[in-house]
ModelCIF file with pLDDT and N, C-alpha, C, O atoms, coordinates in Angstrom:
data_MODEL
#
_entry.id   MODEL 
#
_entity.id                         1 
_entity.type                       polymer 
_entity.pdbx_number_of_molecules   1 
#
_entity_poly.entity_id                      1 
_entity_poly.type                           'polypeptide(L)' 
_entity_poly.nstd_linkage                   no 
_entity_poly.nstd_monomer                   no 
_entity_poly.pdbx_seq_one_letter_code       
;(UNK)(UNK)(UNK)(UNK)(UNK)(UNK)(UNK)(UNK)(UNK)(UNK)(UNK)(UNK)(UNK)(UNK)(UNK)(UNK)
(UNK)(UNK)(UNK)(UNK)(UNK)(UNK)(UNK)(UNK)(UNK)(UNK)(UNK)(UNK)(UNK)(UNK)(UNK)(UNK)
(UNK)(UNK)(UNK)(UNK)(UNK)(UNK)(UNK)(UNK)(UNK)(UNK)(UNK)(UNK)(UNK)(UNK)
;
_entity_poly.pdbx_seq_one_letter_code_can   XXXXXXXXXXXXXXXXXXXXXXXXXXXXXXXXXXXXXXXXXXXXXX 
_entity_poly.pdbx_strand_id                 A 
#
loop_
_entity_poly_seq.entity_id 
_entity_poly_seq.num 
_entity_poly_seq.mon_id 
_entity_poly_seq.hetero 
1 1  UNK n 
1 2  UNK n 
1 3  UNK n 
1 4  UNK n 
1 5  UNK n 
1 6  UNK n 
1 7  UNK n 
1 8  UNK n 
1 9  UNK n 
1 10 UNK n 
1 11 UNK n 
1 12 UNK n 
1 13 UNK n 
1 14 UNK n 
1 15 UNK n 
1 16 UNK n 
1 17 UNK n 
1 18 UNK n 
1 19 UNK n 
1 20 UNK n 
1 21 UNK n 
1 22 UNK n 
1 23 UNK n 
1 24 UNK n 
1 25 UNK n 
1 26 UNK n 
1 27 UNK n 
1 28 UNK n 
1 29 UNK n 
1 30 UNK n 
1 31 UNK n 
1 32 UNK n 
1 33 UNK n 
1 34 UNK n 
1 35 UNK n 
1 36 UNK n 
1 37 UNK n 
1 38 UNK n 
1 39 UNK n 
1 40 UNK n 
1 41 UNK n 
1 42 UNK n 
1 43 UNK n 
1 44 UNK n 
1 45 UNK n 
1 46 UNK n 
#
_struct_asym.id          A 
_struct_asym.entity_id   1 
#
loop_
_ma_qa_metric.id 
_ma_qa_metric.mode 
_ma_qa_metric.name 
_ma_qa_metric.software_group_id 
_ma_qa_metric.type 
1 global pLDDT . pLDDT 
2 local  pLDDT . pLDDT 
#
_ma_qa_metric_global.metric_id      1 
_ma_qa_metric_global.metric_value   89.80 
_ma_qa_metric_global.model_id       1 
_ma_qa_metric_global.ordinal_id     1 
#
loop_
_ma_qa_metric_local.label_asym_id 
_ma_qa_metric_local.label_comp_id 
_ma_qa_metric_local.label_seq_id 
_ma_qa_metric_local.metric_id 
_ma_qa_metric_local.metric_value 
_ma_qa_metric_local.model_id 
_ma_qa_metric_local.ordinal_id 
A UNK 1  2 96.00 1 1  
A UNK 2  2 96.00 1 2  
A UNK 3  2 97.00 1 3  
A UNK 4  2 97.00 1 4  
A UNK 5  2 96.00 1 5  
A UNK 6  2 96.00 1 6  
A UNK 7  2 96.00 1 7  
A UNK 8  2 96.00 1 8  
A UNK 9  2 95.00 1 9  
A UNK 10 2 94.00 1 10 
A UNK 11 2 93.00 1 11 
A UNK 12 2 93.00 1 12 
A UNK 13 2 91.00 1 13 
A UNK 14 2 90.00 1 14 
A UNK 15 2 89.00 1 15 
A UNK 16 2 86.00 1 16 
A UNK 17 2 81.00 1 17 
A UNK 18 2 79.00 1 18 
A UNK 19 2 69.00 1 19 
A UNK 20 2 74.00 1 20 
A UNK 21 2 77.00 1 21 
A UNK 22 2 78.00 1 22 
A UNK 23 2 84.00 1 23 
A UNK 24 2 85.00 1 24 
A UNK 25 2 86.00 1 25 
A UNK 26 2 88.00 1 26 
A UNK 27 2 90.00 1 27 
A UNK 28 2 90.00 1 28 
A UNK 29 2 91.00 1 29 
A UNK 30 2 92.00 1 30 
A UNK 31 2 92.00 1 31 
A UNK 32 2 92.00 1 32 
A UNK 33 2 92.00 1 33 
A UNK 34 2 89.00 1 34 
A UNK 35 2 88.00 1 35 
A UNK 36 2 89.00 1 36 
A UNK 37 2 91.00 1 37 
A UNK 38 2 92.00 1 38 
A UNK 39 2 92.00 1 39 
A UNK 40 2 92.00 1 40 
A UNK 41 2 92.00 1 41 
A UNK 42 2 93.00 1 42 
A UNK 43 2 93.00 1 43 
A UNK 44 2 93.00 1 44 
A UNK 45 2 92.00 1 45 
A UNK 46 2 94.00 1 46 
#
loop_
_atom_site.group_PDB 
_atom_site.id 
_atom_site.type_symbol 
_atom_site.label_atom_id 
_atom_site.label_alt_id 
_atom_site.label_comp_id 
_atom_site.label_asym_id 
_atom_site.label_entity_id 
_atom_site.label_seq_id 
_atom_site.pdbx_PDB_ins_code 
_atom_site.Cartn_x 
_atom_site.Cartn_y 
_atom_site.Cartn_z 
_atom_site.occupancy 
_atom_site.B_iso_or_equiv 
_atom_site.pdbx_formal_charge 
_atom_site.auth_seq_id 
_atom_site.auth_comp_id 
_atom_site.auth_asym_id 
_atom_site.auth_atom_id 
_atom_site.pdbx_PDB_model_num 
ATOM 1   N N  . UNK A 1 1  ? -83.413 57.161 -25.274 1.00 96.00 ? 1  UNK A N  1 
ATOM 2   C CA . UNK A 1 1  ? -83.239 58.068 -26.414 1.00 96.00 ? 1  UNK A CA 1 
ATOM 3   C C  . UNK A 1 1  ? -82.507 59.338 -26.009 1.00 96.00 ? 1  UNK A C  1 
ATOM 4   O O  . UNK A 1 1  ? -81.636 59.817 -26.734 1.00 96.00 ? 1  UNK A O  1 
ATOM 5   N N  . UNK A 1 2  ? -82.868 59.891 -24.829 1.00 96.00 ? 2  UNK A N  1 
ATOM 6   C CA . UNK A 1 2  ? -81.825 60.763 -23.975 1.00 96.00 ? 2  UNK A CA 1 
ATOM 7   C C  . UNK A 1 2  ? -80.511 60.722 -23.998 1.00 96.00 ? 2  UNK A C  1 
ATOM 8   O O  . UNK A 1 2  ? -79.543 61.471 -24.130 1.00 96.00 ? 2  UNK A O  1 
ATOM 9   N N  . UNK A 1 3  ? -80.789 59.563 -23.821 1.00 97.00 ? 3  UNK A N  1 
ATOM 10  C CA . UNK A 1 3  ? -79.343 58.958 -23.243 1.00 97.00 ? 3  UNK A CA 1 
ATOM 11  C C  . UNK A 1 3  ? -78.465 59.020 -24.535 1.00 97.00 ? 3  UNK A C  1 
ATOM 12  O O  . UNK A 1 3  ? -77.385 59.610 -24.514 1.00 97.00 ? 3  UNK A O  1 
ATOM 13  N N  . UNK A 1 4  ? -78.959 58.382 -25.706 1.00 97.00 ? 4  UNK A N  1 
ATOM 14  C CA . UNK A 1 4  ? -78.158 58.407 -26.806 1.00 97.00 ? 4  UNK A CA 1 
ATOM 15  C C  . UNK A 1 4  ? -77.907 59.056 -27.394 1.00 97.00 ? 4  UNK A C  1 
ATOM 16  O O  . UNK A 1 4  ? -76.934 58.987 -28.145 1.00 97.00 ? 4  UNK A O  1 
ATOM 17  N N  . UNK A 1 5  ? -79.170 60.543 -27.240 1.00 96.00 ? 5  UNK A N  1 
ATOM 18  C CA . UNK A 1 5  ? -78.701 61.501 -27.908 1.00 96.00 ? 5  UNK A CA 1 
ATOM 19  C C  . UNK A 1 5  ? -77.119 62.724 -27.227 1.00 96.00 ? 5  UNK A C  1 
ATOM 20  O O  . UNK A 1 5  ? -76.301 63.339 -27.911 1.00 96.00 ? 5  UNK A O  1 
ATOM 21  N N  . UNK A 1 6  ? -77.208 62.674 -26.183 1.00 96.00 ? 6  UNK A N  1 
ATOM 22  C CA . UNK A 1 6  ? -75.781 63.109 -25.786 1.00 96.00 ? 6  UNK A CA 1 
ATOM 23  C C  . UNK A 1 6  ? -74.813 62.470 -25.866 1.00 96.00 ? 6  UNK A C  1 
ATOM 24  O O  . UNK A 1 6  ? -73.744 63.077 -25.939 1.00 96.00 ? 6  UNK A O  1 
ATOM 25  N N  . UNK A 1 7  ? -74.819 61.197 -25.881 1.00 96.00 ? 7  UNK A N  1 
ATOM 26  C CA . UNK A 1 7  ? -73.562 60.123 -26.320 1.00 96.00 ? 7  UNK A CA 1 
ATOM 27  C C  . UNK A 1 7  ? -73.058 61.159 -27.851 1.00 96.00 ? 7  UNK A C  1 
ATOM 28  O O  . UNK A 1 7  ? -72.106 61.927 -27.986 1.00 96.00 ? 7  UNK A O  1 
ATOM 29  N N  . UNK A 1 8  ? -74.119 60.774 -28.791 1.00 96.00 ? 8  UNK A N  1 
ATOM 30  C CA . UNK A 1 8  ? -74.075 60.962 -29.981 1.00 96.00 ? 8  UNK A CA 1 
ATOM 31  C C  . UNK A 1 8  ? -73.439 62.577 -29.805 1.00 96.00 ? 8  UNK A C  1 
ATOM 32  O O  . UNK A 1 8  ? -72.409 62.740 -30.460 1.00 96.00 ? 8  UNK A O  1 
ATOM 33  N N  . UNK A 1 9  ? -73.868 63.692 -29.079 1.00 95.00 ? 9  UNK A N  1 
ATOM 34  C CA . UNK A 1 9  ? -73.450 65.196 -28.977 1.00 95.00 ? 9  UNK A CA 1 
ATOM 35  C C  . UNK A 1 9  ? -72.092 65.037 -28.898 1.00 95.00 ? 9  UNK A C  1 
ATOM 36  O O  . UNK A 1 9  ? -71.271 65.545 -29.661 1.00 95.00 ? 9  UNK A O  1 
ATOM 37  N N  . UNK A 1 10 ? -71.822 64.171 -27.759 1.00 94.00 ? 10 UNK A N  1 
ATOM 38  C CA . UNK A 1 10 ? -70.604 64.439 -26.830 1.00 94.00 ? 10 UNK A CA 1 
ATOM 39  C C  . UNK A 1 10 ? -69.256 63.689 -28.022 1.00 94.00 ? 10 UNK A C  1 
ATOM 40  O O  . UNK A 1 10 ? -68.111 64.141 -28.052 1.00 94.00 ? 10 UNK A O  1 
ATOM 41  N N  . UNK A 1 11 ? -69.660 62.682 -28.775 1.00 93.00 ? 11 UNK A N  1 
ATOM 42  C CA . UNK A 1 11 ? -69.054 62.287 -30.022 1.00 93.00 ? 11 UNK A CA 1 
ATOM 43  C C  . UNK A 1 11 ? -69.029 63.294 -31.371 1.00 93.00 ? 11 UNK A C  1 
ATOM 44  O O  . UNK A 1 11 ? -68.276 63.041 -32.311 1.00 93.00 ? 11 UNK A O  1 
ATOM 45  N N  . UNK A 1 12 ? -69.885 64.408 -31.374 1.00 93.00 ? 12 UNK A N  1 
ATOM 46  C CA . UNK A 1 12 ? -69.288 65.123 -32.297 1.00 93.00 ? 12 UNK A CA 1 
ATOM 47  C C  . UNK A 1 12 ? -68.605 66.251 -31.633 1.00 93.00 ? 12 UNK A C  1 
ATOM 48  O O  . UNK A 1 12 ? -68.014 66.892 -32.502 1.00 93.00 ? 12 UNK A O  1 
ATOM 49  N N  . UNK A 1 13 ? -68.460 66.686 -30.641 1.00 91.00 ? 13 UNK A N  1 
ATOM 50  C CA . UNK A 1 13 ? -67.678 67.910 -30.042 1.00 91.00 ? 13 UNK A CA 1 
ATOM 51  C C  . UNK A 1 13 ? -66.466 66.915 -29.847 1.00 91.00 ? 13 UNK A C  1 
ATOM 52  O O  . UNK A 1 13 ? -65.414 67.525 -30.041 1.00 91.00 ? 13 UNK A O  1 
ATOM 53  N N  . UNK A 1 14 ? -66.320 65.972 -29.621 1.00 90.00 ? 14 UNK A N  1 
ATOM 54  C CA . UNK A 1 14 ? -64.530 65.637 -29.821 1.00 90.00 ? 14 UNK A CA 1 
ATOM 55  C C  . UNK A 1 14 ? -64.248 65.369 -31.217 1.00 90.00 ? 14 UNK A C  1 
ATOM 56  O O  . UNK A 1 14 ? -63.042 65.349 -31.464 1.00 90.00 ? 14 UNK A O  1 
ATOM 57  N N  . UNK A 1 15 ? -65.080 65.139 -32.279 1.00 89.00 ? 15 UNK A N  1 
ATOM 58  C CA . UNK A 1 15 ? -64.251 65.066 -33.567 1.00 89.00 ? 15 UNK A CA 1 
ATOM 59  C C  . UNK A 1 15 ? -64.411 66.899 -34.171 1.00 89.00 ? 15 UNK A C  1 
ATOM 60  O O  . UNK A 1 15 ? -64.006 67.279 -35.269 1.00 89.00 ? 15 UNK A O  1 
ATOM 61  N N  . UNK A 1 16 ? -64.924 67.572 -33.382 1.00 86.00 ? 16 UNK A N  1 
ATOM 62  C CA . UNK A 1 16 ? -65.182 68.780 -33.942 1.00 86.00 ? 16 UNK A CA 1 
ATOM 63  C C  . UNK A 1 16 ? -63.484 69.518 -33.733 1.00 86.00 ? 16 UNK A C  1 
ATOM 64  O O  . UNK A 1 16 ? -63.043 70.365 -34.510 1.00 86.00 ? 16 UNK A O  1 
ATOM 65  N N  . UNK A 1 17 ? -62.602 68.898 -32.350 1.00 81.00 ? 17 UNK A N  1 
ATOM 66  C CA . UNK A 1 17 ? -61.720 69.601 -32.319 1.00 81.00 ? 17 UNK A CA 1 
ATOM 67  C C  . UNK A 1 17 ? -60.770 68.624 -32.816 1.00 81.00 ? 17 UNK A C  1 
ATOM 68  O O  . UNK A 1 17 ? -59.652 68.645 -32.301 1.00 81.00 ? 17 UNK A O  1 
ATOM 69  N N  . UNK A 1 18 ? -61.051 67.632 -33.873 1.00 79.00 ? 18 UNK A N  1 
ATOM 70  C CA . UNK A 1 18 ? -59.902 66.931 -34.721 1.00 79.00 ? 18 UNK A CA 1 
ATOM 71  C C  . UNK A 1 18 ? -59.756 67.589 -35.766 1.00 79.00 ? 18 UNK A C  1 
ATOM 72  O O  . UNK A 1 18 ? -60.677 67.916 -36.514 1.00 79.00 ? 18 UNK A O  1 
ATOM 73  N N  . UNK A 1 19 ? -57.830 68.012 -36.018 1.00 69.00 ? 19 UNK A N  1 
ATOM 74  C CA . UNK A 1 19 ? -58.179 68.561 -37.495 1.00 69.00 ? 19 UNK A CA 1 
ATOM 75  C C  . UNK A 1 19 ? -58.473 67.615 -38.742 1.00 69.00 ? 19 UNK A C  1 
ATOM 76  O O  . UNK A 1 19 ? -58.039 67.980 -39.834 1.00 69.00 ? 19 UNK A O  1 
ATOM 77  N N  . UNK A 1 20 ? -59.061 66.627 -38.662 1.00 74.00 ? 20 UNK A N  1 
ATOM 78  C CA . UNK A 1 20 ? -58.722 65.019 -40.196 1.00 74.00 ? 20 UNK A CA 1 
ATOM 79  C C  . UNK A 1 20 ? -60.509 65.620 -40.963 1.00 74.00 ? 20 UNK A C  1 
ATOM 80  O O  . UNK A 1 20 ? -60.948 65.308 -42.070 1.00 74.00 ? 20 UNK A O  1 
ATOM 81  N N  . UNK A 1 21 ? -61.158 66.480 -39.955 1.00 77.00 ? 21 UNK A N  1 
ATOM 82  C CA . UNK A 1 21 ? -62.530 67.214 -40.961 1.00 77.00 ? 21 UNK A CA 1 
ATOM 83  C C  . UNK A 1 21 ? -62.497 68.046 -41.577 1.00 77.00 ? 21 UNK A C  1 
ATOM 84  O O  . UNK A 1 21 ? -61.685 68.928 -41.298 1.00 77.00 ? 21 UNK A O  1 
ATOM 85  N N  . UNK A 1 22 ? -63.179 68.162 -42.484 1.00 78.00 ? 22 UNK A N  1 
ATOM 86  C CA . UNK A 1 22 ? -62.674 69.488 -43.261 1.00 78.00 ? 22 UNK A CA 1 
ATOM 87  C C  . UNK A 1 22 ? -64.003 71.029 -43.246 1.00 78.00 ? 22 UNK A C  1 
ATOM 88  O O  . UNK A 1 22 ? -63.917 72.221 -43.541 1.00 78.00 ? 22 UNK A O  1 
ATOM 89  N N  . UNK A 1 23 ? -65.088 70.150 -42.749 1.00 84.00 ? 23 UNK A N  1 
ATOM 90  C CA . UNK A 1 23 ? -66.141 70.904 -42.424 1.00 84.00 ? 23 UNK A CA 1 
ATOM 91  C C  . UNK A 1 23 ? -67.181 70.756 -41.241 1.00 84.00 ? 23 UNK A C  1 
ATOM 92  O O  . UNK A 1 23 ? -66.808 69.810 -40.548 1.00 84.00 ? 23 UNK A O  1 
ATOM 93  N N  . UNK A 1 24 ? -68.148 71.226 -40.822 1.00 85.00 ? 24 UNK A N  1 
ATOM 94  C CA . UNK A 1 24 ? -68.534 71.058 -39.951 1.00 85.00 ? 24 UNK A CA 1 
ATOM 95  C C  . UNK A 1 24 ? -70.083 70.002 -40.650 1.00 85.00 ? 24 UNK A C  1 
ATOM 96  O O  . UNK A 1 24 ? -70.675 69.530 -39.679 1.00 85.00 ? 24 UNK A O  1 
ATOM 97  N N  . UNK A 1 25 ? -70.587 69.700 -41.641 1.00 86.00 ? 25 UNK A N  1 
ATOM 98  C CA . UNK A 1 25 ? -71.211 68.703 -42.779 1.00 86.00 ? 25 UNK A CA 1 
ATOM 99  C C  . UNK A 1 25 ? -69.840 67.825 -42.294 1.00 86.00 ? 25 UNK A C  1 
ATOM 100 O O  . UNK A 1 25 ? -69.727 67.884 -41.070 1.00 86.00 ? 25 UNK A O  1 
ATOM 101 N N  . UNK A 1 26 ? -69.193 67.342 -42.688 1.00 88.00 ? 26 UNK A N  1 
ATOM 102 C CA . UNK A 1 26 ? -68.499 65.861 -42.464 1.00 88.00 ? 26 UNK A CA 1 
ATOM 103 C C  . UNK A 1 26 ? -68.464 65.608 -41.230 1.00 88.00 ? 26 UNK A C  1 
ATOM 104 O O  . UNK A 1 26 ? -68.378 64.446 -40.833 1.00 88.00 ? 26 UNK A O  1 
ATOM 105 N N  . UNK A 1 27 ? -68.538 66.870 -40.233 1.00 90.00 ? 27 UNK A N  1 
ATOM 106 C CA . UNK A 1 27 ? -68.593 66.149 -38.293 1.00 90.00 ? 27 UNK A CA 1 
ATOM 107 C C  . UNK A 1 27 ? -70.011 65.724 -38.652 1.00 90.00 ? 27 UNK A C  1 
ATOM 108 O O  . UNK A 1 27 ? -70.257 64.545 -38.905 1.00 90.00 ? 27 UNK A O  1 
ATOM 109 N N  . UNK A 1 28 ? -70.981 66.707 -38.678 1.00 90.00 ? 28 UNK A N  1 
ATOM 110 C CA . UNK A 1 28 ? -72.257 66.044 -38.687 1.00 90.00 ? 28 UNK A CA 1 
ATOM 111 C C  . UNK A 1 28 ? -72.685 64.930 -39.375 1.00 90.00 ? 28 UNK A C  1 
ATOM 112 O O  . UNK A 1 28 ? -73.684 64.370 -38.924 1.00 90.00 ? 28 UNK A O  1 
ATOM 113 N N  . UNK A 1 29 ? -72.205 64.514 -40.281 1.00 91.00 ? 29 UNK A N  1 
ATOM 114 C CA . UNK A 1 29 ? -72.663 63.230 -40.907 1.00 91.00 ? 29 UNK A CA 1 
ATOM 115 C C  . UNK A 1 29 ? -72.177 62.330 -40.197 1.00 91.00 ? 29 UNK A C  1 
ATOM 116 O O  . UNK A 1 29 ? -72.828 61.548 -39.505 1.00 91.00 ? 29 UNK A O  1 
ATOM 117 N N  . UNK A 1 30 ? -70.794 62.377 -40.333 1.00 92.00 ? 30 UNK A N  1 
ATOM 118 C CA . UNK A 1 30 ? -69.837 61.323 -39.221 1.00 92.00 ? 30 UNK A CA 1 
ATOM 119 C C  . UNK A 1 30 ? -70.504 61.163 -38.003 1.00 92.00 ? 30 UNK A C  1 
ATOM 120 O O  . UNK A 1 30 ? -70.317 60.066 -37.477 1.00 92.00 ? 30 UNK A O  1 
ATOM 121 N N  . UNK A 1 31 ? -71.355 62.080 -37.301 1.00 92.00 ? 31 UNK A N  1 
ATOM 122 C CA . UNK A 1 31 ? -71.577 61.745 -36.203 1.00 92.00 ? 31 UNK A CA 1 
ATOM 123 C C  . UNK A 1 31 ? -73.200 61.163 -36.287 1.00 92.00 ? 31 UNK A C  1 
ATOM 124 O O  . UNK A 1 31 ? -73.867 61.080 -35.255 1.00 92.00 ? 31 UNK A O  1 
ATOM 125 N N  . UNK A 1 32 ? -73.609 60.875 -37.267 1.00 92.00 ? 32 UNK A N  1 
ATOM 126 C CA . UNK A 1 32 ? -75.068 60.612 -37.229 1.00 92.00 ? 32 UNK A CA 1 
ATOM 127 C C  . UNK A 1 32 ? -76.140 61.316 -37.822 1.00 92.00 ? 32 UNK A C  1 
ATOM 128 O O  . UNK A 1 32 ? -77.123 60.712 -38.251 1.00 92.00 ? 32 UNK A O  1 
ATOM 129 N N  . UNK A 1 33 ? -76.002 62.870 -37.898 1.00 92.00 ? 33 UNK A N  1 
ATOM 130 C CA . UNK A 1 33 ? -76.582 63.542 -38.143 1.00 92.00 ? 33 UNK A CA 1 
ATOM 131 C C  . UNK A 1 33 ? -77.348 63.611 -39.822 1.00 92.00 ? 33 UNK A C  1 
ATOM 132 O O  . UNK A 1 33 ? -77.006 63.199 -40.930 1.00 92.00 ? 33 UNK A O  1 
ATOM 133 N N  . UNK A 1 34 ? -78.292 64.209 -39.392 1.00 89.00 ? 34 UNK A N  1 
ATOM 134 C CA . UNK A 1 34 ? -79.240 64.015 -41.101 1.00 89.00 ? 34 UNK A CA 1 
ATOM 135 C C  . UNK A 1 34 ? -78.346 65.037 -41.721 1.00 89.00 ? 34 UNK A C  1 
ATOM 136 O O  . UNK A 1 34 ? -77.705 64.731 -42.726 1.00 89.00 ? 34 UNK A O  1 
ATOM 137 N N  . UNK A 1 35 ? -78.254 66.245 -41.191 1.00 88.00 ? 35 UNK A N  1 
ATOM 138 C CA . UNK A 1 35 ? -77.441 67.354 -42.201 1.00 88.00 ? 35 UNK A CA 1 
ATOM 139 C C  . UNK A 1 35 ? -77.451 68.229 -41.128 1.00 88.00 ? 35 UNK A C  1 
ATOM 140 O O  . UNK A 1 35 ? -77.942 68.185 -40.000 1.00 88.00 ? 35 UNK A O  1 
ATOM 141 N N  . UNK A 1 36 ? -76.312 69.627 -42.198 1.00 89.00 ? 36 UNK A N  1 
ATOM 142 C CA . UNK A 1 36 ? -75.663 70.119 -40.830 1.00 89.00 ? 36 UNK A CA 1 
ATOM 143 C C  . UNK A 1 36 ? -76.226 71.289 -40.194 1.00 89.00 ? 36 UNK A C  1 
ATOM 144 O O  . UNK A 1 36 ? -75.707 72.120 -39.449 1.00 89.00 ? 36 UNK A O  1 
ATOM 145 N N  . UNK A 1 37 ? -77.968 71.118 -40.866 1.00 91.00 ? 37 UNK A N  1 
ATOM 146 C CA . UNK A 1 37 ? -78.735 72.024 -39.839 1.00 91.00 ? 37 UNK A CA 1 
ATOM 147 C C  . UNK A 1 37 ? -79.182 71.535 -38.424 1.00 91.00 ? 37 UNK A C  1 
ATOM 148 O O  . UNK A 1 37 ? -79.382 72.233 -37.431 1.00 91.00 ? 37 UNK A O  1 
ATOM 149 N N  . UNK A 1 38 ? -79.315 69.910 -38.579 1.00 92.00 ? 38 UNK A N  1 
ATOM 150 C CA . UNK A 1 38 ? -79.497 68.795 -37.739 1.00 92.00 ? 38 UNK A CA 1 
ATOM 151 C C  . UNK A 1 38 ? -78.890 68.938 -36.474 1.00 92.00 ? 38 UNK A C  1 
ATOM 152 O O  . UNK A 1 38 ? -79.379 69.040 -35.349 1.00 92.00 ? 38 UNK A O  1 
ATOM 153 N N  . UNK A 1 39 ? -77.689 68.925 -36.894 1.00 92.00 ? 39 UNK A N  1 
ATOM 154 C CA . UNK A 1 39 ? -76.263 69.218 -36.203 1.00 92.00 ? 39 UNK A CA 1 
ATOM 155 C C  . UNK A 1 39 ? -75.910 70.283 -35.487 1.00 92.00 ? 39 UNK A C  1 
ATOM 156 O O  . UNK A 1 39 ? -75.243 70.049 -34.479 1.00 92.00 ? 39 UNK A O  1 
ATOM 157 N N  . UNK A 1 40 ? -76.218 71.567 -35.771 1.00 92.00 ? 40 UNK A N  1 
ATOM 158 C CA . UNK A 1 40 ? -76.118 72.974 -35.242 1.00 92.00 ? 40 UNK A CA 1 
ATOM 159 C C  . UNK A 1 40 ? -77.290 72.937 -34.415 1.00 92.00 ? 40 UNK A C  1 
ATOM 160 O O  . UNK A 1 40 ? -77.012 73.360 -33.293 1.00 92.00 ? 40 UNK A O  1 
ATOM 161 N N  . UNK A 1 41 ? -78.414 72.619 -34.521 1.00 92.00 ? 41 UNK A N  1 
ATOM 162 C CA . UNK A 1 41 ? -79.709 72.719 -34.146 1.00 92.00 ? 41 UNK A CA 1 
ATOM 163 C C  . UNK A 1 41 ? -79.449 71.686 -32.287 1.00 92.00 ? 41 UNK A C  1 
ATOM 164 O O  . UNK A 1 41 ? -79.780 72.032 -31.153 1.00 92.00 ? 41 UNK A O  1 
ATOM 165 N N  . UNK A 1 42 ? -78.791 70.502 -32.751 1.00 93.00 ? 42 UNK A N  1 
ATOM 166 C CA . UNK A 1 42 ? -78.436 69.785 -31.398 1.00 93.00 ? 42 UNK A CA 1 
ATOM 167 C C  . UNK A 1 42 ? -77.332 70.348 -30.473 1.00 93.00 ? 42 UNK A C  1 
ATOM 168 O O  . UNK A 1 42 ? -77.262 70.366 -29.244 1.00 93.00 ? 42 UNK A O  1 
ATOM 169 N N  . UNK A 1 43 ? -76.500 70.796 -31.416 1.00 93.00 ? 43 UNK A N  1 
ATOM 170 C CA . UNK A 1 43 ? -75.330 71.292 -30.468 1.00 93.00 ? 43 UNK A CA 1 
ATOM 171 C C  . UNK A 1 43 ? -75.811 72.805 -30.197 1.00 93.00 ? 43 UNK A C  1 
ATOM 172 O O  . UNK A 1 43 ? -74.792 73.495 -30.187 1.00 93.00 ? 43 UNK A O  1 
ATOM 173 N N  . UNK A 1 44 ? -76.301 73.147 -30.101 1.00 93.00 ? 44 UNK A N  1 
ATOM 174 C CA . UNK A 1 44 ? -76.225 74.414 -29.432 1.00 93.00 ? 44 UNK A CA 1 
ATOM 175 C C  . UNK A 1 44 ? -77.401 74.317 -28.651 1.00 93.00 ? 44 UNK A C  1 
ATOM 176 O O  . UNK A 1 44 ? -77.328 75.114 -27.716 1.00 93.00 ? 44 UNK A O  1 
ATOM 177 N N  . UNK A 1 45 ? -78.676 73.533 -28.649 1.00 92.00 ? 45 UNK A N  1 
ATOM 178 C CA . UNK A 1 45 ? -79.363 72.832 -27.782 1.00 92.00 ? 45 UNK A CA 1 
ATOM 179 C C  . UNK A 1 45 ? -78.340 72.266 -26.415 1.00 92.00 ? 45 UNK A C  1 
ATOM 180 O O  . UNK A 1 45 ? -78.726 72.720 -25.337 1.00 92.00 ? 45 UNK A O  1 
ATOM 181 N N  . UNK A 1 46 ? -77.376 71.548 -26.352 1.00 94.00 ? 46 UNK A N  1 
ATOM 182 C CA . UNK A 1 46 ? -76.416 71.041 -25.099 1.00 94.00 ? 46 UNK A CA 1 
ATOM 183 C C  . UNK A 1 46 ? -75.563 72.262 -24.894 1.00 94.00 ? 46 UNK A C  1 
ATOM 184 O O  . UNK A 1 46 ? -74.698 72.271 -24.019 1.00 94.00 ? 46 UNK A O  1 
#
């Protein structure tokens, strides 16, 4: 579960520096995430 959860991190910090998103809610969903408190809450955790 470790393990997958940085897979999953390390997959939204490279679509974070694609411009094809238009928000930081579409990285987080795209990447798995429940919503984009989910999302902020993990990435700034790594």
């Amino acid at each position: 579960k470790q393990f997958a959860k940085i897979i999953q991190f390390q997959s939204s910090i490279n679509k974070l520096t694609q411009s094809r998103y238009d928000s930081l809610l579409d990285i987080g969903l795209d990447s798995g995430f429940s919503d984009q408190s989910h999302f902020i809450r993990t990435f700034k955790r790594y």
